[in-house]
Structure formats: structure tokens, C-alpha cells
Protein backbone atom coordinates (compact mmCIF):
# COMPACT_ATOMS: atom_id res chain seq x y z
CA UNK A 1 -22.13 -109.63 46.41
CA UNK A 2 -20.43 -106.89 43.71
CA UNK A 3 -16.50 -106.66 42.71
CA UNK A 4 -15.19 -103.60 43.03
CA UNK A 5 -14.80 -102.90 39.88
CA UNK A 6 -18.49 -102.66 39.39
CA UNK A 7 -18.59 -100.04 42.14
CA UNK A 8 -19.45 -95.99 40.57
CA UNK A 9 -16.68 -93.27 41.35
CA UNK A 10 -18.00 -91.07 44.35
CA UNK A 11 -19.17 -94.46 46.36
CA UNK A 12 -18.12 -96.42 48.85
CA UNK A 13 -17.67 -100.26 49.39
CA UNK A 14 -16.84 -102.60 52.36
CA UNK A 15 -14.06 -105.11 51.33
CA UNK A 16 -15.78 -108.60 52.06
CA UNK A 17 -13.40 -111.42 50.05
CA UNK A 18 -10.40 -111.42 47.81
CA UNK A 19 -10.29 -114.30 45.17
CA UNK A 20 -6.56 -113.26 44.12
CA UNK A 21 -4.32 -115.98 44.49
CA UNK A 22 -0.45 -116.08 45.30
CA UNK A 23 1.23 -113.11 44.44
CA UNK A 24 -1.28 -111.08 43.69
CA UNK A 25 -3.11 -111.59 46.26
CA UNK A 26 -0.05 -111.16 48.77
CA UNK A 27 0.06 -107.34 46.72
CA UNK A 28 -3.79 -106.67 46.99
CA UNK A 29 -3.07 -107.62 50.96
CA UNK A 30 0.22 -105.56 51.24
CA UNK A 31 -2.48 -102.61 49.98
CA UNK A 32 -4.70 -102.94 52.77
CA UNK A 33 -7.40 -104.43 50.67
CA UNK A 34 -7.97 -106.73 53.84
CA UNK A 35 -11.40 -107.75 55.04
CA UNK A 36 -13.45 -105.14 56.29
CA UNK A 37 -11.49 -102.33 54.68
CA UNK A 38 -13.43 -99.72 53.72
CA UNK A 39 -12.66 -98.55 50.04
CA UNK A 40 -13.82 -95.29 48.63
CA UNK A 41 -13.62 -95.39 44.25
CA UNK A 42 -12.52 -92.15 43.18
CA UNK A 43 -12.58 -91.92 39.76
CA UNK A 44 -12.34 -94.15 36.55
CA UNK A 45 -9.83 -93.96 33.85
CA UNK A 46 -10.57 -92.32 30.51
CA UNK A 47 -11.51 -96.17 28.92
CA UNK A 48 -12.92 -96.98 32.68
CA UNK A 49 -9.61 -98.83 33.94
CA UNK A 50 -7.49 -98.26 35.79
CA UNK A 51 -9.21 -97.08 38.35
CA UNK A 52 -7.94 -95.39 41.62
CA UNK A 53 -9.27 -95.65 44.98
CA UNK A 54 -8.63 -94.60 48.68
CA UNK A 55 -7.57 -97.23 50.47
CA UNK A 56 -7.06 -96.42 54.19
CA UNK A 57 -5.65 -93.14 53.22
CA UNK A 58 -4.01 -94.02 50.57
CA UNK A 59 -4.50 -93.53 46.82
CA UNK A 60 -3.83 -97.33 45.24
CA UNK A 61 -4.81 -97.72 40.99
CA UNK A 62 -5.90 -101.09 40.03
CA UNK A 63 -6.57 -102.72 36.52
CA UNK A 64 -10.42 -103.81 36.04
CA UNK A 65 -9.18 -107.53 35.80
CA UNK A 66 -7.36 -106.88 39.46
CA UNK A 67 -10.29 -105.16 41.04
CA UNK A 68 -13.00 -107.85 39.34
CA UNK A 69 -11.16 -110.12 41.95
CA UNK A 70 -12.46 -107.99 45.32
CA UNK A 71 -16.22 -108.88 46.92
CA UNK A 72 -17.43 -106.26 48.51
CA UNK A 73 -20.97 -104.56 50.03
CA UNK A 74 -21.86 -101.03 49.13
């Protein structure tokens, strides 16, 4: 499986495991980066982080080191 950091701005990925733990995973949950969320990147940061996607409608920016913790299935 990729992270979803690795996915390219214009794509689309199906959320499919979070390895965040604690509080940040509580955050990445409160989000709606739930299990079969669908997550659409849509675009990269100058340096490539943050990045933002659409998440269920809304527009959520997430560090590289954040997103590297999200499994999910083009």
C-alpha cells in the first residue's frame, strides 16, 4: 500500500489505515481521515509540504511527516 503523502496533486486515494497514535491520531480522525474516506490531494507546498487535500468537502493541510502516517489505494 502507498501513504498519502506519496500520492501526486490532481489524484485521488482511498483511506485504508492510519498508523497515528494518541493524539494525533484522535486529530487525523476528528478530520474525517477515517477508513474508506475518499481523499482528493490538491496541491503541494512550494518545498512539497504541507500539503492540502479535500477531505469530505473539506480543505484539511497536513505536514509530510503527518500524511506519511495514512495507507491508502489510489
Amino acid at each position: 500500500m502507498r501513504r498519502l503523502c506519496d500520492v501526486t496533486a490532481g489524484n485521488y486515494a482511498v483511506i485504508r489505515d492510519l498508523a497515528a497514535t494518541e493524539l494525533l491520531r484522535e486529530r487525523m480522525l476528528a478530520l474525517g481521515l477515517t477508513k474508506g474516506a475518499r481523499v482528493e490531494v490538491i496541491r503541494k507546498g512550494p518545498s512539497g509540504d504541507p500539503t492540502v487535500y479535500d477531505i469530505r468537502g473539506a480543505m484539511i493541510a497536513l505536514r509530510r511527516e503527518e500524511a506519511s502516517l495514512v495507507a491508502v489505494e489510489e
